[in-house]
PDB file of N, CA and C in Angstrom:
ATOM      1  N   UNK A   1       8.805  -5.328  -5.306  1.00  0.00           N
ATOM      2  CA  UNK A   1       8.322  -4.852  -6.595  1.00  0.00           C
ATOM      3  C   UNK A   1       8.971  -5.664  -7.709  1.00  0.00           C
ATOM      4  N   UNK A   2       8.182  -6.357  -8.706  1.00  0.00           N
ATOM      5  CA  UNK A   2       9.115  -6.846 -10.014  1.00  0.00           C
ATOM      6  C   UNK A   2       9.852  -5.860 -11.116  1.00  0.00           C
ATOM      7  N   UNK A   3      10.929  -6.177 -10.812  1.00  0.00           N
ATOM      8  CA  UNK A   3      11.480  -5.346 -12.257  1.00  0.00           C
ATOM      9  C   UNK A   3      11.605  -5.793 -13.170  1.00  0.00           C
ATOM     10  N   UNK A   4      10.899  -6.711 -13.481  1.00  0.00           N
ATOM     11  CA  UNK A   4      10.985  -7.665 -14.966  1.00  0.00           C
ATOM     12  C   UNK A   4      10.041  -6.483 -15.561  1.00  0.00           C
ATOM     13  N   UNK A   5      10.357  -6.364 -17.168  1.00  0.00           N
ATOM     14  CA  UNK A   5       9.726  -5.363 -17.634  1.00  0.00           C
ATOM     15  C   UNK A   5       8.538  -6.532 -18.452  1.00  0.00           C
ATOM     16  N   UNK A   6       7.238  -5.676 -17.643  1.00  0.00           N
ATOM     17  CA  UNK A   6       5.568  -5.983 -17.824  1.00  0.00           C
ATOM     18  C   UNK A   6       5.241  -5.535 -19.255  1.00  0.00           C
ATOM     19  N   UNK A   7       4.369  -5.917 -19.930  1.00  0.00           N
ATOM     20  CA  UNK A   7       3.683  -5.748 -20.971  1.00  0.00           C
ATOM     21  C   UNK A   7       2.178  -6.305 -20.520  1.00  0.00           C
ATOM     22  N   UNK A   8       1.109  -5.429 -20.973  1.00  0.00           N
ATOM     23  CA  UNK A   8      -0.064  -5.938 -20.894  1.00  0.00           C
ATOM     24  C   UNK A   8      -0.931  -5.994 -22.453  1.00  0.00           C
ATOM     25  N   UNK A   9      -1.812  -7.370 -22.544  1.00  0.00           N
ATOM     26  CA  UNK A   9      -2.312  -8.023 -23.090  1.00  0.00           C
ATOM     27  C   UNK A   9      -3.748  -8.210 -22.789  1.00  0.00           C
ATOM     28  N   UNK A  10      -4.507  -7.698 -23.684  1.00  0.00           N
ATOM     29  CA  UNK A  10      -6.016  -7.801 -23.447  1.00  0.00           C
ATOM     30  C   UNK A  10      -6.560  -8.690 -24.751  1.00  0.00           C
ATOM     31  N   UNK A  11      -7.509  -9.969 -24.087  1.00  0.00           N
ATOM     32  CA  UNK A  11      -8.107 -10.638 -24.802  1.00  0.00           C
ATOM     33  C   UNK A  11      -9.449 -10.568 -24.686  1.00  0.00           C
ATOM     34  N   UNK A  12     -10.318  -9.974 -25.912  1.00  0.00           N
ATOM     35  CA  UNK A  12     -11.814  -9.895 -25.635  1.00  0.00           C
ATOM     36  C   UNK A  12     -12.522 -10.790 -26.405  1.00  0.00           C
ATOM     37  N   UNK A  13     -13.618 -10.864 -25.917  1.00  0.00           N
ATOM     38  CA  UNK A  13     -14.837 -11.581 -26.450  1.00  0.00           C
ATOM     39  C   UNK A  13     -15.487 -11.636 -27.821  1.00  0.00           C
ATOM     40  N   UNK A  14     -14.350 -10.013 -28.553  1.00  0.00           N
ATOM     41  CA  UNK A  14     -15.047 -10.316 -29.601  1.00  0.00           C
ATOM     42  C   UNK A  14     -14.006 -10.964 -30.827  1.00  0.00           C
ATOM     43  N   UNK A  15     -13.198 -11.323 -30.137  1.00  0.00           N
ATOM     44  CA  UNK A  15     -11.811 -12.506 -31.016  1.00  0.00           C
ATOM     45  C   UNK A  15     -12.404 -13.621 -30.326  1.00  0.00           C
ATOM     46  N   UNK A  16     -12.180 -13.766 -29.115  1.00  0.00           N
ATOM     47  CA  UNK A  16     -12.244 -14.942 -28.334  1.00  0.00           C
ATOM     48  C   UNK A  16     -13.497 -15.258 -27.471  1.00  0.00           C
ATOM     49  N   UNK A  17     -13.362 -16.573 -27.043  1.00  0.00           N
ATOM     50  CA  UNK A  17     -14.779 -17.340 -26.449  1.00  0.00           C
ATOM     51  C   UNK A  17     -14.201 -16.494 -24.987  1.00  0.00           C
ATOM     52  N   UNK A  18     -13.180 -16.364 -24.304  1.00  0.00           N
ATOM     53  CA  UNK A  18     -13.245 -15.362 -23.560  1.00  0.00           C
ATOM     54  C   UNK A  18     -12.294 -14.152 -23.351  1.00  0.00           C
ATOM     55  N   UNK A  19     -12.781 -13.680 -21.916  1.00  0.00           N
ATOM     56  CA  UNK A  19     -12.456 -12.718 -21.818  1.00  0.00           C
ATOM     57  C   UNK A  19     -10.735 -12.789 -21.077  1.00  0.00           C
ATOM     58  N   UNK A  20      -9.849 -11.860 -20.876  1.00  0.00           N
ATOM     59  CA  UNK A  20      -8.838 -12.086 -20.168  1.00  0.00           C
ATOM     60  C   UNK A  20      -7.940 -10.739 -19.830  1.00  0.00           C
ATOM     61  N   UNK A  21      -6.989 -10.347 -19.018  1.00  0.00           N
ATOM     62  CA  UNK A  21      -6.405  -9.738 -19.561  1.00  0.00           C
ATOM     63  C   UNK A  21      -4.989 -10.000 -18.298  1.00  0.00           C
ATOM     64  N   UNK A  22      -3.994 -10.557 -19.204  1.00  0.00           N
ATOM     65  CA  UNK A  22      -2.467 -10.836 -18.591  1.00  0.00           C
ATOM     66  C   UNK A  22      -1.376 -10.207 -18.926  1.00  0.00           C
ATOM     67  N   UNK A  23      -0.385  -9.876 -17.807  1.00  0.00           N
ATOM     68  CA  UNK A  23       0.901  -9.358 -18.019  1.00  0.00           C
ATOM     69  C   UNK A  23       1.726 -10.306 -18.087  1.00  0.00           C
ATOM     70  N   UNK A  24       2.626  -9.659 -18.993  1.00  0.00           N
ATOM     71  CA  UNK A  24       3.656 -11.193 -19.897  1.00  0.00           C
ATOM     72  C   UNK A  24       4.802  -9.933 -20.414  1.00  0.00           C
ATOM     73  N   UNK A  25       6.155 -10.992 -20.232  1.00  0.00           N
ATOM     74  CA  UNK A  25       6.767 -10.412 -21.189  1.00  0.00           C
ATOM     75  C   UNK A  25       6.808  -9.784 -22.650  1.00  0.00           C
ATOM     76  N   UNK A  26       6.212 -10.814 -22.996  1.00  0.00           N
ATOM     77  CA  UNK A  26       5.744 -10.778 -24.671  1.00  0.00           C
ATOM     78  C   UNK A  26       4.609 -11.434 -24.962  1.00  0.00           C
ATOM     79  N   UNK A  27       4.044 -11.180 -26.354  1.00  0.00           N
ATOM     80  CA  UNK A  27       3.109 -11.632 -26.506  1.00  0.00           C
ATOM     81  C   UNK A  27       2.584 -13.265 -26.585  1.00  0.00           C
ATOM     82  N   UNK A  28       4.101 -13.803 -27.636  1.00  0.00           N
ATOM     83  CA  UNK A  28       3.575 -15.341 -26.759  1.00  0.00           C
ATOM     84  C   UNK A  28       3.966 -15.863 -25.400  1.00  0.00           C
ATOM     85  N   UNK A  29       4.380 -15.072 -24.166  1.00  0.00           N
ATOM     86  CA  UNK A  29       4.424 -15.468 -23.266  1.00  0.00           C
ATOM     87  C   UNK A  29       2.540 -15.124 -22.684  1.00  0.00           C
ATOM     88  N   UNK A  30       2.086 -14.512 -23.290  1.00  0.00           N
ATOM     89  CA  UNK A  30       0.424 -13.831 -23.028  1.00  0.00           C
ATOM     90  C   UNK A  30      -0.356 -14.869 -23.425  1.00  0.00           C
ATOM     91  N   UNK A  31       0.020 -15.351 -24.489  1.00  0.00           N
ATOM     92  CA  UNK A  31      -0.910 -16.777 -25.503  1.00  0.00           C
ATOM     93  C   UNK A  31      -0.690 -17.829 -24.811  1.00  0.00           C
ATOM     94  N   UNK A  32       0.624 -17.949 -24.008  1.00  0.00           N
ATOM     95  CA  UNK A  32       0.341 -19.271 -23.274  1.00  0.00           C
ATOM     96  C   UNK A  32      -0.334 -19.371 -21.957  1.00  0.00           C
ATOM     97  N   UNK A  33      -0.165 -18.004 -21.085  1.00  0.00           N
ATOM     98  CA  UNK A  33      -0.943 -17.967 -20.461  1.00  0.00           C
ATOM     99  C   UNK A  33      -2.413 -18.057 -20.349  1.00  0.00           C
ATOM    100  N   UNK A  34      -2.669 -17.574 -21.792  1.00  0.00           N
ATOM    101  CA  UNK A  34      -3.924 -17.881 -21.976  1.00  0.00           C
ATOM    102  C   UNK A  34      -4.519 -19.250 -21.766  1.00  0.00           C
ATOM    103  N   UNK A  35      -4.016 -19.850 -22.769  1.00  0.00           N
ATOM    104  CA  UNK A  35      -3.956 -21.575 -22.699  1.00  0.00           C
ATOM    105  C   UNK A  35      -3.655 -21.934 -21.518  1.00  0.00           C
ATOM    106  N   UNK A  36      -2.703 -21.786 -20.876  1.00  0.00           N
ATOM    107  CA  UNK A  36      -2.797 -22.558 -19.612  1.00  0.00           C
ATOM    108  C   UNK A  36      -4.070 -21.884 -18.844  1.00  0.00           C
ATOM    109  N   UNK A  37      -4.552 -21.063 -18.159  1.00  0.00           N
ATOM    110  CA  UNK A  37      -4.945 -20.424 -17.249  1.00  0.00           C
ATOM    111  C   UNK A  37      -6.625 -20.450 -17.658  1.00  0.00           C
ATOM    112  N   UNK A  38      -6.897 -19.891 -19.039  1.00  0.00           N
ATOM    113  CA  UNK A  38      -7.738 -19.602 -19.748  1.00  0.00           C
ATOM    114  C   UNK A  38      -8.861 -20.723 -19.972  1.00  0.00           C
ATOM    115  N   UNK A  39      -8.126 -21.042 -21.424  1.00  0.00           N
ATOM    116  CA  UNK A  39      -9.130 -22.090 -22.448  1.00  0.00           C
ATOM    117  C   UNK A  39      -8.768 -23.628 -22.355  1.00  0.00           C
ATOM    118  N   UNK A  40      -7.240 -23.680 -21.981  1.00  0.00           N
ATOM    119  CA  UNK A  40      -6.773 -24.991 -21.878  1.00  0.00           C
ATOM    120  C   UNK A  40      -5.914 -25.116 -23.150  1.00  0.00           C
ATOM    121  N   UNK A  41      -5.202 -26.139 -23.596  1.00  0.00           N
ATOM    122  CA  UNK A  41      -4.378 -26.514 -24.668  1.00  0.00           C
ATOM    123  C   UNK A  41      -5.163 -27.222 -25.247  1.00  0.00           C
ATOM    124  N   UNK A  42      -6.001 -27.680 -25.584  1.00  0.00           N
ATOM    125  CA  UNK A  42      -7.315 -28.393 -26.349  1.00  0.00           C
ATOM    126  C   UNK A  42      -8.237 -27.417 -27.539  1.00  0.00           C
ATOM    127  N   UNK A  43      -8.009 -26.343 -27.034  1.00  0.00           N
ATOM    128  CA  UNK A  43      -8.633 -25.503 -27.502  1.00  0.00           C
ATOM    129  C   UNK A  43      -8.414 -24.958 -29.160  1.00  0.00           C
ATOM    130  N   UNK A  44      -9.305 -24.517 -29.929  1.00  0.00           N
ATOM    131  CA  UNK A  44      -8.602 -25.315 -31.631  1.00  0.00           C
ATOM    132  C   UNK A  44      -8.479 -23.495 -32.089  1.00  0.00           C
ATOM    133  N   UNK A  45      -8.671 -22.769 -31.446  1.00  0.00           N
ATOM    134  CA  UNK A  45      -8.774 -21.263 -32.186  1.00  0.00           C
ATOM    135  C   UNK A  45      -7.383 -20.716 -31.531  1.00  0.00           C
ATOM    136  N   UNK A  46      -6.911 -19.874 -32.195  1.00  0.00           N
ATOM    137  CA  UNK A  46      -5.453 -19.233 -32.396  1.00  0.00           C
ATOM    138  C   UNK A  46      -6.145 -17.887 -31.240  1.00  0.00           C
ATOM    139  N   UNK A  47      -5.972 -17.870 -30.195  1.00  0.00           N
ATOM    140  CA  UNK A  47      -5.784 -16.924 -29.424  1.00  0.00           C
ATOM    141  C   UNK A  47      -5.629 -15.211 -29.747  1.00  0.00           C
ATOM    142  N   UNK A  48      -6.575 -14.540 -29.993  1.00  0.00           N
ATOM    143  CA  UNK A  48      -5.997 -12.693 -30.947  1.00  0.00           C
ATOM    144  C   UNK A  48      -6.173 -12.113 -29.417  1.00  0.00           C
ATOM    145  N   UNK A  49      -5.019 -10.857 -29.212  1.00  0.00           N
ATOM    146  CA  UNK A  49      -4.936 -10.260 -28.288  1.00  0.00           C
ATOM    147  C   UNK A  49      -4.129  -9.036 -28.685  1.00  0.00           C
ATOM    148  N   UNK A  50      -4.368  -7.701 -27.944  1.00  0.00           N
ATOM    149  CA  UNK A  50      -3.701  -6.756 -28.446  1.00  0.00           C
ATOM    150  C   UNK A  50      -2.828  -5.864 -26.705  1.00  0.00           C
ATOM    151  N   UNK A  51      -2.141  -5.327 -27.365  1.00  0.00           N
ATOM    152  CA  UNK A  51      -1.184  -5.326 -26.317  1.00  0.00           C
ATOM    153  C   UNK A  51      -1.966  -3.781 -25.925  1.00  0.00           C
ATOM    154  N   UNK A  52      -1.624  -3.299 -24.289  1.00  0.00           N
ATOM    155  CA  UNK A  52      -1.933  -2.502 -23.728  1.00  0.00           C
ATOM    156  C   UNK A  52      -1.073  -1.894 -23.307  1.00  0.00           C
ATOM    157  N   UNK A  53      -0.774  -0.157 -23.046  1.00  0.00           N
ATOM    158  CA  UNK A  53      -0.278   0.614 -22.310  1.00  0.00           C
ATOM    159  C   UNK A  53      -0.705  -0.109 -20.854  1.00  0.00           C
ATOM    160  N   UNK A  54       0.345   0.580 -19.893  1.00  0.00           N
ATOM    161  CA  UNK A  54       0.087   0.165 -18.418  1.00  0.00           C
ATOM    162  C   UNK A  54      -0.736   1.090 -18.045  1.00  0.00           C
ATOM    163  N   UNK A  55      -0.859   2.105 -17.790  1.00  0.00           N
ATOM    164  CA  UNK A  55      -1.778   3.193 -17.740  1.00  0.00           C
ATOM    165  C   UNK A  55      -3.309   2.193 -17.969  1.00  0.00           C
ATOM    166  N   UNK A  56      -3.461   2.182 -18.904  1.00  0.00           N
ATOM    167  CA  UNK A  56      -4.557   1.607 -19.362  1.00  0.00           C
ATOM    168  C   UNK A  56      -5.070   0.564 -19.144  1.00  0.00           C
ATOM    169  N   UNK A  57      -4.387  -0.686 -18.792  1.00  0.00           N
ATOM    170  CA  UNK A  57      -4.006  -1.843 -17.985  1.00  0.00           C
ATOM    171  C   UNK A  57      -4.615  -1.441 -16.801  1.00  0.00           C
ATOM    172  N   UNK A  58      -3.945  -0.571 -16.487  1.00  0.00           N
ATOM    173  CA  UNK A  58      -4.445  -0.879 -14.368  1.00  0.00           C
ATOM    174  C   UNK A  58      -5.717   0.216 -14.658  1.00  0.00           C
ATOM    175  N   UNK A  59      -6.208   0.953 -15.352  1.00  0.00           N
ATOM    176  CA  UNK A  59      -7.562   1.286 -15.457  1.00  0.00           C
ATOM    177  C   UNK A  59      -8.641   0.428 -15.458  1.00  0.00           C
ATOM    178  N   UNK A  60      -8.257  -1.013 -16.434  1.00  0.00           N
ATOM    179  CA  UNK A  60      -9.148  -1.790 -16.627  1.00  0.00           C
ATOM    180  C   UNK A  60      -9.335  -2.613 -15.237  1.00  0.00           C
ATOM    181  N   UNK A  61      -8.426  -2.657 -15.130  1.00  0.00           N
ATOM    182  CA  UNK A  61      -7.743  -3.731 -13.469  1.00  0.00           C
ATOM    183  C   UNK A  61      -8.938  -3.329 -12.523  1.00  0.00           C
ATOM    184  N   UNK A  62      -7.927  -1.721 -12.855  1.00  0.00           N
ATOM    185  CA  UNK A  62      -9.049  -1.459 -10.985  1.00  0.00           C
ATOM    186  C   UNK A  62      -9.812  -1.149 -11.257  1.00  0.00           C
ATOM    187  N   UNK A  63     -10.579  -0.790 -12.479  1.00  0.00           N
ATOM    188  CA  UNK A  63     -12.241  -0.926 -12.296  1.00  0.00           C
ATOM    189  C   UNK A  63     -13.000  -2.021 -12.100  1.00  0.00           C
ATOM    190  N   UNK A  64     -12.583  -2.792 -12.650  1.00  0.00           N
ATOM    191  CA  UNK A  64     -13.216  -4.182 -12.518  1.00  0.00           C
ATOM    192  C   UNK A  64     -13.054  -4.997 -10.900  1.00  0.00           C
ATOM    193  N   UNK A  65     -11.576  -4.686 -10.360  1.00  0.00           N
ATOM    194  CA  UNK A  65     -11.319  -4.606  -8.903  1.00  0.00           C
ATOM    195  C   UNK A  65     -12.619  -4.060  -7.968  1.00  0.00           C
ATOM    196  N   UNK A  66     -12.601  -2.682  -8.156  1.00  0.00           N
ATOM    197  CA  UNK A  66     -13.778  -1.935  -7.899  1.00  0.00           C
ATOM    198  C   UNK A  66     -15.158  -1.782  -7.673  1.00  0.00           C
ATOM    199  N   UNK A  67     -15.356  -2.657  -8.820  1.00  0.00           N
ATOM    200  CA  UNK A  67     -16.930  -3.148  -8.986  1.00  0.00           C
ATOM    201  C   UNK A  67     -16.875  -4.488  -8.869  1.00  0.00           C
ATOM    202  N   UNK A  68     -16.078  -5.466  -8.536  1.00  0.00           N
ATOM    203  CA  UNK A  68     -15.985  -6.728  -7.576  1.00  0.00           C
ATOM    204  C   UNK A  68     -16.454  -6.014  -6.058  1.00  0.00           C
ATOM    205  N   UNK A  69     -17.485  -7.202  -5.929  1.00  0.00           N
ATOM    206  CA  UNK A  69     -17.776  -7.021  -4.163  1.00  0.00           C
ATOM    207  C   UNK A  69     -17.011  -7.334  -3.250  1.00  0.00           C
ATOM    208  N   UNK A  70     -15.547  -8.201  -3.332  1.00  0.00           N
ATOM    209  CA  UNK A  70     -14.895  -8.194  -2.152  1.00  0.00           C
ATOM    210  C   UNK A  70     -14.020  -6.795  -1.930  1.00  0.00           C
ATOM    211  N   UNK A  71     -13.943  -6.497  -1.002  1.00  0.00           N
ATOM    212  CA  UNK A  71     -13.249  -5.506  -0.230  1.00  0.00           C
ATOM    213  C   UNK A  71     -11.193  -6.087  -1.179  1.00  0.00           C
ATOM    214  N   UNK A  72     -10.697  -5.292  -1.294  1.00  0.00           N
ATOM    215  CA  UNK A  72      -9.707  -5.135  -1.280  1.00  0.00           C
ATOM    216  C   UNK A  72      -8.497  -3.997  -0.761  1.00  0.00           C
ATOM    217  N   UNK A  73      -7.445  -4.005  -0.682  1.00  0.00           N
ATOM    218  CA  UNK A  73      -6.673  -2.915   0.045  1.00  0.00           C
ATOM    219  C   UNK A  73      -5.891  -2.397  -1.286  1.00  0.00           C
ATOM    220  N   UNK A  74      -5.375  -1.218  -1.638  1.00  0.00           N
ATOM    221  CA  UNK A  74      -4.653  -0.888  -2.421  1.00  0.00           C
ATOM    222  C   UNK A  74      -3.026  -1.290  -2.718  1.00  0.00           C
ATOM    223  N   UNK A  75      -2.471  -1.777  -1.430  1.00  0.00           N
ATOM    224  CA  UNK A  75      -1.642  -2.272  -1.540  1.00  0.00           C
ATOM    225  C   UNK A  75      -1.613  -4.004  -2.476  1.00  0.00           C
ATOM    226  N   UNK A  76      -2.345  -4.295  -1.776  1.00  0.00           N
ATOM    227  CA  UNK A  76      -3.012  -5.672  -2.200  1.00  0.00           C
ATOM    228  C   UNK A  76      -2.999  -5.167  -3.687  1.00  0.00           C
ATOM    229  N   UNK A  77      -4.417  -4.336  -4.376  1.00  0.00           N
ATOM    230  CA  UNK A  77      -4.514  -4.528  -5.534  1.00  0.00           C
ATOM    231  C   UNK A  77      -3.118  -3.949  -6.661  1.00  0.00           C
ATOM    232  N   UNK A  78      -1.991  -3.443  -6.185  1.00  0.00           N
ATOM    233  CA  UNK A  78      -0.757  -3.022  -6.452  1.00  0.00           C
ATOM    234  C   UNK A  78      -0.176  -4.053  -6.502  1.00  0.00           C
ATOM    235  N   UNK A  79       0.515  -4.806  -5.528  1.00  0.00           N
ATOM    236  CA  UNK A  79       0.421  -5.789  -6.126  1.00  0.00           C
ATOM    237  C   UNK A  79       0.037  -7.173  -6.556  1.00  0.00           C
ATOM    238  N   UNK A  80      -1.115  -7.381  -6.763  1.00  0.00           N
ATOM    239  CA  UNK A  80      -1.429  -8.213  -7.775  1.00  0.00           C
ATOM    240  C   UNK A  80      -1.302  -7.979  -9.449  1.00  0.00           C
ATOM    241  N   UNK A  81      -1.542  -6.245  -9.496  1.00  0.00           N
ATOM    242  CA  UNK A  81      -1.189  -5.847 -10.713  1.00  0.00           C
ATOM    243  C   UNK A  81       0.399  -5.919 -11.013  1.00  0.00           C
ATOM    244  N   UNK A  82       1.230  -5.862 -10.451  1.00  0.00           N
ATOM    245  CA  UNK A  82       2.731  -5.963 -10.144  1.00  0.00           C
ATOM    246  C   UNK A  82       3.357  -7.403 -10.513  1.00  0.00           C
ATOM    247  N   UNK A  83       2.809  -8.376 -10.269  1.00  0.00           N
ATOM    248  CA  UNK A  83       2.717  -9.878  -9.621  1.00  0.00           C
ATOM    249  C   UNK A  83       2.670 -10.826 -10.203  1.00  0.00           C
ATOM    250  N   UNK A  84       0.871 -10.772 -10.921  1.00  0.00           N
ATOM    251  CA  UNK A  84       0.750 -11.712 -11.083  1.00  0.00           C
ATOM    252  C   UNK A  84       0.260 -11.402 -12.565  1.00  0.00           C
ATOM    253  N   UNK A  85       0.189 -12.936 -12.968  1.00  0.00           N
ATOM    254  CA  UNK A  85       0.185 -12.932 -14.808  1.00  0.00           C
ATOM    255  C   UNK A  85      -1.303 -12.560 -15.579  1.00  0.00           C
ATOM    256  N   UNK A  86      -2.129 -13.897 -14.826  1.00  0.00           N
ATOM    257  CA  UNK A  86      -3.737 -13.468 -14.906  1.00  0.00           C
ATOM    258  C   UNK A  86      -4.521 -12.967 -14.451  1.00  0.00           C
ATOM    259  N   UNK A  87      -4.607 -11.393 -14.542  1.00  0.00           N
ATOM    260  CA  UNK A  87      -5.079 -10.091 -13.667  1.00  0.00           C
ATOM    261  C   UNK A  87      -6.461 -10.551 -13.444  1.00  0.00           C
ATOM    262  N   UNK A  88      -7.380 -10.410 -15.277  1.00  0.00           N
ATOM    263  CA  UNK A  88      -8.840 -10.191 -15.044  1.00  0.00           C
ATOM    264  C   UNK A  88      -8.982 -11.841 -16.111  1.00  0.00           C
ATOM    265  N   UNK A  89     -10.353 -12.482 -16.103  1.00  0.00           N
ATOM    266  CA  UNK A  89     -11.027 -13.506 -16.731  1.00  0.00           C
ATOM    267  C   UNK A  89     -12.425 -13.058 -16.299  1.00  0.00           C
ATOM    268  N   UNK A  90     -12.859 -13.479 -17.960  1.00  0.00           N
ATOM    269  CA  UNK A  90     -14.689 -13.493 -17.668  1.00  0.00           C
ATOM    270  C   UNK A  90     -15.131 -14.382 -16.490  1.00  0.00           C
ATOM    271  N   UNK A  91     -16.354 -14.113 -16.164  1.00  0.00           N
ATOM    272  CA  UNK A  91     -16.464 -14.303 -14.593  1.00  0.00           C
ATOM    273  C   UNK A  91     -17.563 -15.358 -14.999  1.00  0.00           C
ATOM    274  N   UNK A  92     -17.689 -15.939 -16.009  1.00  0.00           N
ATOM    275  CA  UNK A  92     -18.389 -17.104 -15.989  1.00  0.00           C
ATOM    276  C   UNK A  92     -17.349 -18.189 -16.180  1.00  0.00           C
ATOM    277  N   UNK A  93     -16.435 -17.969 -15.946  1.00  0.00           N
ATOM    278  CA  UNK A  93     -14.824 -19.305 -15.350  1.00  0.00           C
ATOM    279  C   UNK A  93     -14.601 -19.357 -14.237  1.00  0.00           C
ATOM    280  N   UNK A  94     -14.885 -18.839 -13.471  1.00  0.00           N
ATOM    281  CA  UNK A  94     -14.736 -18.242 -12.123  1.00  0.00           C
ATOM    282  C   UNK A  94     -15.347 -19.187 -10.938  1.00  0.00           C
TER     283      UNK A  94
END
Protein backbone atom coordinates (compact mmCIF):
# COMPACT_ATOMS: atom_id res chain seq x y z
CA UNK A 1 0.00 0.00 0.00
CA UNK A 2 1.55 3.68 -0.58
CA UNK A 3 1.68 5.85 2.28
CA UNK A 4 2.72 8.80 0.49
CA UNK A 5 -0.17 11.08 1.16
CA UNK A 6 -2.46 11.10 -2.37
CA UNK A 7 -4.28 14.08 -3.51
CA UNK A 8 -6.59 13.81 -6.46
CA UNK A 9 -6.80 16.12 -9.44
CA UNK A 10 -9.44 16.23 -12.07
CA UNK A 11 -8.88 17.81 -15.45
CA UNK A 12 -11.97 18.33 -17.72
CA UNK A 13 -12.80 19.18 -21.07
CA UNK A 14 -14.30 22.13 -20.28
CA UNK A 15 -10.74 23.99 -19.22
CA UNK A 16 -8.86 21.62 -21.25
CA UNK A 17 -8.48 19.91 -24.81
CA UNK A 18 -8.57 16.88 -22.47
CA UNK A 19 -9.78 14.87 -20.21
CA UNK A 20 -7.66 13.37 -17.14
CA UNK A 21 -7.74 12.61 -13.79
CA UNK A 22 -4.21 12.01 -11.58
CA UNK A 23 -3.03 11.45 -8.09
CA UNK A 24 -0.11 13.70 -7.15
CA UNK A 25 1.18 15.06 -4.24
CA UNK A 26 0.32 18.50 -5.11
CA UNK A 27 -1.02 20.27 -7.58
CA UNK A 28 2.01 21.02 -9.66
CA UNK A 29 3.13 17.63 -9.24
CA UNK A 30 -0.68 16.95 -11.19
CA UNK A 31 0.31 19.70 -14.03
CA UNK A 32 3.28 17.88 -14.81
CA UNK A 33 1.84 14.85 -15.04
CA UNK A 34 -0.38 16.17 -17.17
CA UNK A 35 2.25 17.35 -19.59
CA UNK A 36 4.16 14.49 -19.48
CA UNK A 37 1.48 11.75 -19.79
CA UNK A 38 -1.30 13.96 -21.26
CA UNK A 39 -0.72 16.87 -23.83
CA UNK A 40 3.06 16.81 -23.98
CA UNK A 41 5.39 19.90 -23.07
CA UNK A 42 4.64 21.63 -26.45
CA UNK A 43 1.47 22.33 -25.50
CA UNK A 44 0.81 26.40 -25.18
CA UNK A 45 -2.39 26.43 -22.63
CA UNK A 46 -1.76 26.57 -18.79
CA UNK A 47 -3.30 23.32 -17.64
CA UNK A 48 -6.78 24.28 -14.96
CA UNK A 49 -7.55 21.40 -12.67
CA UNK A 50 -9.36 21.19 -9.44
CA UNK A 51 -8.50 19.04 -6.69
CA UNK A 52 -10.74 16.08 -5.50
CA UNK A 53 -11.79 14.38 -2.27
CA UNK A 54 -10.70 10.60 -2.44
CA UNK A 55 -14.08 9.44 -1.88
CA UNK A 56 -14.94 11.09 -4.96
CA UNK A 57 -11.83 10.19 -6.86
CA UNK A 58 -12.35 6.46 -6.70
CA UNK A 59 -16.15 7.09 -7.59
CA UNK A 60 -15.06 8.54 -10.75
CA UNK A 61 -12.27 5.74 -11.09
CA UNK A 62 -14.49 2.92 -10.69
CA UNK A 63 -17.15 3.96 -12.69
CA UNK A 64 -15.39 4.54 -15.55
CA UNK A 65 -13.36 1.12 -14.54
CA UNK A 66 -16.82 -0.35 -14.68
CA UNK A 67 -18.13 0.70 -17.81
CA UNK A 68 -14.66 -0.19 -19.51
CA UNK A 69 -15.16 -3.64 -21.18
CA UNK A 70 -12.13 -5.32 -19.86
CA UNK A 71 -12.80 -7.46 -16.93
CA UNK A 72 -10.89 -6.27 -13.98
CA UNK A 73 -10.38 -7.68 -10.29
CA UNK A 74 -10.89 -5.38 -7.34
CA UNK A 75 -7.77 -5.91 -6.01
CA UNK A 76 -6.23 -4.90 -9.25
CA UNK A 77 -8.51 -1.83 -9.50
CA UNK A 78 -7.29 -0.90 -5.65
CA UNK A 79 -4.42 -0.80 -6.59
CA UNK A 80 -4.04 1.03 -9.50
CA UNK A 81 -6.04 3.66 -7.65
CA UNK A 82 -3.31 3.33 -4.80
CA UNK A 83 -0.34 3.31 -7.40
CA UNK A 84 -0.45 4.87 -10.03
CA UNK A 85 -0.41 8.68 -11.11
CA UNK A 86 -2.60 8.62 -14.41
CA UNK A 87 -5.82 6.89 -13.25
CA UNK A 88 -8.39 8.05 -16.10
CA UNK A 89 -7.58 10.02 -19.85
CA UNK A 90 -10.12 10.73 -22.57
CA UNK A 91 -10.27 7.69 -24.56
CA UNK A 92 -9.63 9.31 -27.79
CA UNK A 93 -5.58 9.16 -26.58
CA UNK A 94 -5.88 5.84 -25.94
Amino acid sequence: MNTDIRKYFEFDEKDNDYYALIAAKDEDEAVDVYYEEVVGYDYDLKPVCKELSSPEAWRIFSKAEAENDEEITMEDLVWEFDECALLLISPDLL
